[in-house]
C-alpha atoms as a PDB file:
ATOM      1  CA  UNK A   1      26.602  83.062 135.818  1.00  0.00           C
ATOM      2  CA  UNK A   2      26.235  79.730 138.109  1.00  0.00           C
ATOM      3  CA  UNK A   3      25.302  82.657 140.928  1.00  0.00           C
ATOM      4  CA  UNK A   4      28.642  82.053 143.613  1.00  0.00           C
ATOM      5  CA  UNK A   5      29.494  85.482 143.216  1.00  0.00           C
ATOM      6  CA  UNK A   6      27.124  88.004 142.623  1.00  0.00           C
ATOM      7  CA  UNK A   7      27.271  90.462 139.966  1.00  0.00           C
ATOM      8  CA  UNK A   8      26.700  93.786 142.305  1.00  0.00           C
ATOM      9  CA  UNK A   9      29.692  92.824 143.554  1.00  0.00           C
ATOM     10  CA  UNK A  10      31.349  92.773 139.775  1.00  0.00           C
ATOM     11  CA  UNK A  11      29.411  96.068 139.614  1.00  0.00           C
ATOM     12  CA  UNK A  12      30.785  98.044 142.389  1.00  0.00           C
ATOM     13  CA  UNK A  13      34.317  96.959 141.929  1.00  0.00           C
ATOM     14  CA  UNK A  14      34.316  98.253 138.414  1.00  0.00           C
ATOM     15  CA  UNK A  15      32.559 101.408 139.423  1.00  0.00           C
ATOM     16  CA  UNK A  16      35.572 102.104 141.524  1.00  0.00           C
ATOM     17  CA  UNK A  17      38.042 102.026 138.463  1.00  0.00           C
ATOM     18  CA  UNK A  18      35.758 104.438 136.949  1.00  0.00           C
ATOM     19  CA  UNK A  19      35.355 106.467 139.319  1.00  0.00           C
ATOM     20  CA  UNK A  20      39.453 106.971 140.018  1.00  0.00           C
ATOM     21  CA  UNK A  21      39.729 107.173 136.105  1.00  0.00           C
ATOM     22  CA  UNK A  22      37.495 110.502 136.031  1.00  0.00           C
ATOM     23  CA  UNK A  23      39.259 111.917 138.508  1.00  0.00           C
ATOM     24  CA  UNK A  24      42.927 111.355 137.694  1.00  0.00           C
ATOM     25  CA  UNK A  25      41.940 112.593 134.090  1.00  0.00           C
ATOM     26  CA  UNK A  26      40.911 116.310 135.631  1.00  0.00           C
ATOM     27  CA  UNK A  27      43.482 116.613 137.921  1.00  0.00           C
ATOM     28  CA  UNK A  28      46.788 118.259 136.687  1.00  0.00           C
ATOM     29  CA  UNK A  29      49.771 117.507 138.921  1.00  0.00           C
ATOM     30  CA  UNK A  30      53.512 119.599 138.541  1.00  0.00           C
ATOM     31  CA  UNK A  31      55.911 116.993 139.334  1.00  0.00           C
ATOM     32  CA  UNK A  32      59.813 118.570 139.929  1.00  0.00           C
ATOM     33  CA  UNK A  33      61.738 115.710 137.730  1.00  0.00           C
ATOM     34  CA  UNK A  34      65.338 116.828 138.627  1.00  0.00           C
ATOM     35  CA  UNK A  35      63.921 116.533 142.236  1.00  0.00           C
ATOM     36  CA  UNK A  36      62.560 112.938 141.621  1.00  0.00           C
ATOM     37  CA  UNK A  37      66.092 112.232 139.816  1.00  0.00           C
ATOM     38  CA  UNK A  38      67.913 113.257 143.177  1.00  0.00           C
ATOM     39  CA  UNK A  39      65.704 110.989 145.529  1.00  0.00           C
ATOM     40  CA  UNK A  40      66.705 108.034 142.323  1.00  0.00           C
ATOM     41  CA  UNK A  41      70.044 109.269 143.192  1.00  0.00           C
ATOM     42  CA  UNK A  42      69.821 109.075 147.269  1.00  0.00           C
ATOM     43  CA  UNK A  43      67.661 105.671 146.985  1.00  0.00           C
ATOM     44  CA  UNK A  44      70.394 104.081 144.617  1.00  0.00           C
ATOM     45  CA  UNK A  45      73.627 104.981 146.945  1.00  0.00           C
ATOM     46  CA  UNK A  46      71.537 103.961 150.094  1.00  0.00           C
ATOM     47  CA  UNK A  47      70.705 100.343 148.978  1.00  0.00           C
ATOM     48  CA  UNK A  48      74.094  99.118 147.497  1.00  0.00           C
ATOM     49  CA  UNK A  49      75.490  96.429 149.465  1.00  0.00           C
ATOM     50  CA  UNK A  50      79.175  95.866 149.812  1.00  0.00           C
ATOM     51  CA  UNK A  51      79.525  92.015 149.999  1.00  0.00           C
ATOM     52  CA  UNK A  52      83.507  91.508 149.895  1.00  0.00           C
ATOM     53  CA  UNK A  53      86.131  94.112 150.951  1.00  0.00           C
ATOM     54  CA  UNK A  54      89.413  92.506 151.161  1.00  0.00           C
ATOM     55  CA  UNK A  55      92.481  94.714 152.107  1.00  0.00           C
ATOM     56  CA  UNK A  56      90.236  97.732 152.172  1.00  0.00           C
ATOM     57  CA  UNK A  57      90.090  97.750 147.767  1.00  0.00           C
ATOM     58  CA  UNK A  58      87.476 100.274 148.176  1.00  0.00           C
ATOM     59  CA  UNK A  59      86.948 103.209 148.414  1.00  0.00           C
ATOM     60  CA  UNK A  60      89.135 103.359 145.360  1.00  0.00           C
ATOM     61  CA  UNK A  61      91.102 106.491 145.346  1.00  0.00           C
ATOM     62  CA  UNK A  62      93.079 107.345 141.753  1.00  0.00           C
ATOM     63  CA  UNK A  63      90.719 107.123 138.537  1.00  0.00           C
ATOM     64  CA  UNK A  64      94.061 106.893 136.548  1.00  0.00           C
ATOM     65  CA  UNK A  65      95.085 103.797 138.770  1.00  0.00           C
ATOM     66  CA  UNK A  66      91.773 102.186 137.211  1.00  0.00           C
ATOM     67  CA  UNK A  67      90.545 100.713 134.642  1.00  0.00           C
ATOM     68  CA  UNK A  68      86.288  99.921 134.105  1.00  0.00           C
ATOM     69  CA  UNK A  69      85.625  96.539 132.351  1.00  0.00           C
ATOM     70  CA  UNK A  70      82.215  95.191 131.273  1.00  0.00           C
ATOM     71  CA  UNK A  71      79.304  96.207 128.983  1.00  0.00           C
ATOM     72  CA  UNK A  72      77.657  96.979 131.925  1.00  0.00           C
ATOM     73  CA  UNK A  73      79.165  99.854 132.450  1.00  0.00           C
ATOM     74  CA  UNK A  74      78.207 101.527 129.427  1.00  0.00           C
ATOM     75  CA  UNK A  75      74.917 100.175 129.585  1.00  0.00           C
ATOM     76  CA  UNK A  76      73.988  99.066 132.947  1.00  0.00           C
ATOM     77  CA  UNK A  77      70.961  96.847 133.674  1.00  0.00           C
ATOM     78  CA  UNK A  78      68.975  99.196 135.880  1.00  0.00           C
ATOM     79  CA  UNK A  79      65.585  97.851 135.617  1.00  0.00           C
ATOM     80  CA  UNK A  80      63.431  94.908 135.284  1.00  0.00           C
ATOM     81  CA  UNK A  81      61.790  93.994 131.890  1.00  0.00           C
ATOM     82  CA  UNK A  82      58.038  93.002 131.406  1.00  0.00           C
ATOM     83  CA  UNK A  83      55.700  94.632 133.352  1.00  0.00           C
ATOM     84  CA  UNK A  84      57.871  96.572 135.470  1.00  0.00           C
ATOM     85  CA  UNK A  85      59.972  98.433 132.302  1.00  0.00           C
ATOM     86  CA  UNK A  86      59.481 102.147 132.251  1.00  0.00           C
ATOM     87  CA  UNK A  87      60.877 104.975 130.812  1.00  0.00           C
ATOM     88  CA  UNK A  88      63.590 106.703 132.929  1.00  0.00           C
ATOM     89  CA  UNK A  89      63.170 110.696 133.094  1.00  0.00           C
ATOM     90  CA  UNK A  90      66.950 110.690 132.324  1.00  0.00           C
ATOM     91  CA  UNK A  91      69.519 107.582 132.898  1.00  0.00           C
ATOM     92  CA  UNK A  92      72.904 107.705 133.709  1.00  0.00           C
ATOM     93  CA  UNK A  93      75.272 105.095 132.956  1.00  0.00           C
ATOM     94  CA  UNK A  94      78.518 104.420 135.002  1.00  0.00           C
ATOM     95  CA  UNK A  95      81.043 105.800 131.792  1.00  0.00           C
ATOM     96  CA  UNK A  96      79.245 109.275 132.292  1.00  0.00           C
ATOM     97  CA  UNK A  97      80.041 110.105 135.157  1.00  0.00           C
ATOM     98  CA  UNK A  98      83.872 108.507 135.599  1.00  0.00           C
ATOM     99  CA  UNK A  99      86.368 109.017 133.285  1.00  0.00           C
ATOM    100  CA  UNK A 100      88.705 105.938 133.393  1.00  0.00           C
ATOM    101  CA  UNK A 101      90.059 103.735 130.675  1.00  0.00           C
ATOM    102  CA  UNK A 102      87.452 101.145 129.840  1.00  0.00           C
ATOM    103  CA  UNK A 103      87.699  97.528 127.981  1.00  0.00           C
ATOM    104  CA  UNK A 104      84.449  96.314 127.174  1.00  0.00           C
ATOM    105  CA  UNK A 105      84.423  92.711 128.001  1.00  0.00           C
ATOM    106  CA  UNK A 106      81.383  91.061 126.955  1.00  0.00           C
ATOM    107  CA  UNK A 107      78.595  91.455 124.827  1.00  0.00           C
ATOM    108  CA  UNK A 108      75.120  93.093 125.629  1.00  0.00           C
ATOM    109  CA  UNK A 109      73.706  89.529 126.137  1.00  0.00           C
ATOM    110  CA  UNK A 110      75.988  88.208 128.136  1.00  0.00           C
ATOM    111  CA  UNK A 111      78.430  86.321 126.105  1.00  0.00           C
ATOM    112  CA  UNK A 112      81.934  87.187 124.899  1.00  0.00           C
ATOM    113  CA  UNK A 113      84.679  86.246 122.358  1.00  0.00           C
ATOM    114  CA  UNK A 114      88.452  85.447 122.301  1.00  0.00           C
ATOM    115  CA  UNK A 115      88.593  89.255 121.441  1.00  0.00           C
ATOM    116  CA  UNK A 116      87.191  91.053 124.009  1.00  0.00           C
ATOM    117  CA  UNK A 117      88.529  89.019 126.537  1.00  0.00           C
ATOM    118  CA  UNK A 118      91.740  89.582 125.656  1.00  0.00           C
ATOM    119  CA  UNK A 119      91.481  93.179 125.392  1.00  0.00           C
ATOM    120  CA  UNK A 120      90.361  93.465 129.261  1.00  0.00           C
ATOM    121  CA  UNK A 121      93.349  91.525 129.971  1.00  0.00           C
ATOM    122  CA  UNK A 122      95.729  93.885 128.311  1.00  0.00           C
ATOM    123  CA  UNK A 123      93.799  96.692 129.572  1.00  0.00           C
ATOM    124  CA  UNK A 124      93.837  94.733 133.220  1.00  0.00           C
ATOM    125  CA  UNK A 125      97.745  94.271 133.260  1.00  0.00           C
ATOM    126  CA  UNK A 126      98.305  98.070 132.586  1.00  0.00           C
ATOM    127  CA  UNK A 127      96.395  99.041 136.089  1.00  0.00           C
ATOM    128  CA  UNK A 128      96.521  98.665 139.636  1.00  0.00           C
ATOM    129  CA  UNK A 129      92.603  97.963 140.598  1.00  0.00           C
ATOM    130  CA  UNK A 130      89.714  96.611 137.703  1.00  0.00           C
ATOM    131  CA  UNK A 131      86.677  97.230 138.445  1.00  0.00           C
ATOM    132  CA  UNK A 132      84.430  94.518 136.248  1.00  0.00           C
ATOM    133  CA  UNK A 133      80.799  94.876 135.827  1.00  0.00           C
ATOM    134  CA  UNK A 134      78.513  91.665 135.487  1.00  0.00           C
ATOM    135  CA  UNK A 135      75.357  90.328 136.797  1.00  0.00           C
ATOM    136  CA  UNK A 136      72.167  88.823 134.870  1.00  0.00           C
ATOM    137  CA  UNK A 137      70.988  90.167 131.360  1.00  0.00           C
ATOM    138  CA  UNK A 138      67.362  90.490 130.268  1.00  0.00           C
ATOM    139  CA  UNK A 139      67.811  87.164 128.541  1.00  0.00           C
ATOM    140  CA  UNK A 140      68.755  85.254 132.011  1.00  0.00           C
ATOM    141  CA  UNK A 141      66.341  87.150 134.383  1.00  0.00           C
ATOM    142  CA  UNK A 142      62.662  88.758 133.229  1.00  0.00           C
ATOM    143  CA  UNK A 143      59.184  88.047 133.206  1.00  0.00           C
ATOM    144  CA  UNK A 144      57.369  85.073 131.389  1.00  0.00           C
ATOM    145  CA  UNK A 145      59.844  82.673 132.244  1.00  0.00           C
ATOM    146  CA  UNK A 146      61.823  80.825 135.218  1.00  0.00           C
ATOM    147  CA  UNK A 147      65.037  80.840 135.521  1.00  0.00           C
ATOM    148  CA  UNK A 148      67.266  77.467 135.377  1.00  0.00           C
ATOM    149  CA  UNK A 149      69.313  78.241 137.386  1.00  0.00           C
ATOM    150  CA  UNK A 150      71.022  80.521 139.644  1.00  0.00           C
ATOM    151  CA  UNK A 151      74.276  81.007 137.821  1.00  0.00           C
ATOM    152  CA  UNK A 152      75.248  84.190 135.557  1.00  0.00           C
ATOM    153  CA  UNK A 153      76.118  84.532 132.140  1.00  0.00           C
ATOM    154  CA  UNK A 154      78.843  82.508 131.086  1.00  0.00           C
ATOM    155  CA  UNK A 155      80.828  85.269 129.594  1.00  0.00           C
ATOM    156  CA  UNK A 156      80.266  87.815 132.605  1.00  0.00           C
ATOM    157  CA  UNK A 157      82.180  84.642 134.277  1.00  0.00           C
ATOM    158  CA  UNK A 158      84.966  83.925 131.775  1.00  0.00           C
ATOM    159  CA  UNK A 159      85.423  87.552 132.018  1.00  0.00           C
ATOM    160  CA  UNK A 160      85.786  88.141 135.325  1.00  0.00           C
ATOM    161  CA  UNK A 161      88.128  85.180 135.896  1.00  0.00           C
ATOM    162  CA  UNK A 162      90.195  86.375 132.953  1.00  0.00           C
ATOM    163  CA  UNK A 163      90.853  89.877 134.489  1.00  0.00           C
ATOM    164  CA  UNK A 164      91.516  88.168 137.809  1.00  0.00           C
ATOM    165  CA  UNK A 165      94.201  86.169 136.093  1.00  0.00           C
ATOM    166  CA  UNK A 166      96.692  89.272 135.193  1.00  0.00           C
ATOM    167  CA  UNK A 167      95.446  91.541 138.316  1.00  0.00           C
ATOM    168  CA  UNK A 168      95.076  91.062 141.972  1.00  0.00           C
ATOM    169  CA  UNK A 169      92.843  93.323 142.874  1.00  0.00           C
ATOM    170  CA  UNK A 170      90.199  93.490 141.233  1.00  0.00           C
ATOM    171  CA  UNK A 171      86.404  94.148 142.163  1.00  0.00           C
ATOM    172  CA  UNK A 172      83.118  93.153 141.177  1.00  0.00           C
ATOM    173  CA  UNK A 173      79.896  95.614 140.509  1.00  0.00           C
ATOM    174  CA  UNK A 174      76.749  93.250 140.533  1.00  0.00           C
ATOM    175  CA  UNK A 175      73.541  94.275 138.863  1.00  0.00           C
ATOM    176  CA  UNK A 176      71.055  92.179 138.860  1.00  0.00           C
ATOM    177  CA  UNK A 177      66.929  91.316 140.253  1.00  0.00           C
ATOM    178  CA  UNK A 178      67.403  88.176 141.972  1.00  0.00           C
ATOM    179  CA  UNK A 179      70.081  86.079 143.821  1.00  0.00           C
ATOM    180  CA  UNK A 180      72.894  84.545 142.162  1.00  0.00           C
ATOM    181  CA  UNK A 181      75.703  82.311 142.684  1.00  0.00           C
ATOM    182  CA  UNK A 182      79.555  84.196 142.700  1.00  0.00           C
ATOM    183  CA  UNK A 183      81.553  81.212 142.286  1.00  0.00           C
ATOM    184  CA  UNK A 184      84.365  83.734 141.112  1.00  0.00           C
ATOM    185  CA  UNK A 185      84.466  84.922 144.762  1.00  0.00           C
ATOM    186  CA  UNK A 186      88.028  84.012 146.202  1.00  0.00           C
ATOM    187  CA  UNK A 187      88.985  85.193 143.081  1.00  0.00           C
ATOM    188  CA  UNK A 188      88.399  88.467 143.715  1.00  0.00           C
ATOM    189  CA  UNK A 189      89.194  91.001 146.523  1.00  0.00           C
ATOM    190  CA  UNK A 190      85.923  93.008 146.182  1.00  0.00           C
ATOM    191  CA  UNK A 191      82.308  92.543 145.649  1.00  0.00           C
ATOM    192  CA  UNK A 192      79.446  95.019 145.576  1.00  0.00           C
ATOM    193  CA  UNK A 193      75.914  94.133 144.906  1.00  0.00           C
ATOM    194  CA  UNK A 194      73.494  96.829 143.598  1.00  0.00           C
ATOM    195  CA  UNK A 195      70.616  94.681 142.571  1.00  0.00           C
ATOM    196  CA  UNK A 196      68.325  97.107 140.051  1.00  0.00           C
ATOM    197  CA  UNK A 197      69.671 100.706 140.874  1.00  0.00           C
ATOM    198  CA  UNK A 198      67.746 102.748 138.776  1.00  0.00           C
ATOM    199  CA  UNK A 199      67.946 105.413 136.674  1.00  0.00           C
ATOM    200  CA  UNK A 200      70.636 107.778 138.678  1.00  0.00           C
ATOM    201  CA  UNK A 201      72.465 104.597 139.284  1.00  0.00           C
ATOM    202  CA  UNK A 202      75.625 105.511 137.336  1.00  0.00           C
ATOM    203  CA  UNK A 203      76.534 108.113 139.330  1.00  0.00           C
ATOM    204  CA  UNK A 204      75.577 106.491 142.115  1.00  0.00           C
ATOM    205  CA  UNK A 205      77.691 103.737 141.399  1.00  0.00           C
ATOM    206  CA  UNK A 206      80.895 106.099 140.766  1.00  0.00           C
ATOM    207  CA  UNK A 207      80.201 107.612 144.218  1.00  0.00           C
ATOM    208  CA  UNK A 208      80.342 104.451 145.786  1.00  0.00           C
ATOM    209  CA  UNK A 209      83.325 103.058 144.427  1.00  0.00           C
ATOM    210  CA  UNK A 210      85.041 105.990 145.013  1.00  0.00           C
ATOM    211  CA  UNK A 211      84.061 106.594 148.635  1.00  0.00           C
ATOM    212  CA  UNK A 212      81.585 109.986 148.252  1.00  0.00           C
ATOM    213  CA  UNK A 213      79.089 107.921 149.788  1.00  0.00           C
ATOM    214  CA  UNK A 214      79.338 104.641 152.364  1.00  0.00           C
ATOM    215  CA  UNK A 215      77.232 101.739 150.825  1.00  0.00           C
END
């Protein structure tokens, strides 16, 4: 209105938009979904990133020699929230696609009890390698708000130190958007960092740790 931009300009730009809206509306495209969920697949094993690899841990070799501890692995955090949440075609979490014993650690938020830690600790002491699954929740890492710092949840931390306690060798799976500090990490002999892996990540993941695939 005070004439610094002027309104052809305003004009054209939403002509544009209307002009792409007519034509995505009369186009019909055939998309191959199980095709799209093996590139998910390919894209997920190709941009894990194994931080920490002490005495060779991994590629773990005997699921009964293992034991999967964490909420995350039942549900893992594959996406972002806000803007960027979709709907997955189909998701796959970690539990599908690997059976092993599993304790589940923590809570969907993050926190944990007395309980649950102690039940990954029993389950811990009964197995050679533990595989625990942490990282940052919706509620630590999302849009709308800044983080306050880089640290995770408190109970992905009590639980991973907990396992460590009664088992050697145990390794970390990290999901999550955005850096964060491991202060756990001499406390464990593996880390490996898959950031926001997407719907096929669960198998993904299970190839990894197991050695189908090199991250």
């Amino acid at each position: 209105k005070n004439g610094t931009l002027d309104e052809a300009y305003i004009d054209a730009s939403a002509n544009r938009v209307i002009q792409l809206s007519k034509k995505v509306s009369r186009e019909t495209v055939d998309v191959d979904m199980e095709k799209h969920h093996e590139f998910a697949y390919k894209v997920a094993c190709e941009s894990a990133v194994l931080l920490k690899n002490n005495d060779n841990i991994l590629p773990l070799k005997d699921k009964d020699e293992v034991a999967f501890v964490g909420y995350m692995a039942q549900e893992m955090r594959y996406q972002g929230s806000g803007s960027s949440h979709i709907q997955p075609y189909r998701l796959e979490n970690v539990l599908e696609h690997c059976s092993v014993d599993y304790a589940q650690g923590c809570n969907s938020d993050g926190t944990t009890s007395k309980a649950l830690l102690d039940g990954a600790m029993k389950l811990a002491k009964t197995k050679k390698c533990v595989v625990v699954f942490a990282g940052l929740t919706d509620a630590y890492e999302s849009e709308a708000f800044d983080r306050e710092n880089m640290k995770m949840p408190e109970g992905h931390i009590q639980m991973i130190e907990a396992v460590a306690s009664v088992n050697e060798n145990v390794i970390v799976v990290l999901m999550s958007g955005s850096a964060i500090e491991i202060d756990f990490e001499e406390k464990v002999k593996g880390i490996l960092y898959t950031g926001l892996i997407g719907q096929a990540g669960g198998k993904a993941i299970v190839a990894l740790l197991f050695g189908n695939v090199v991250p």
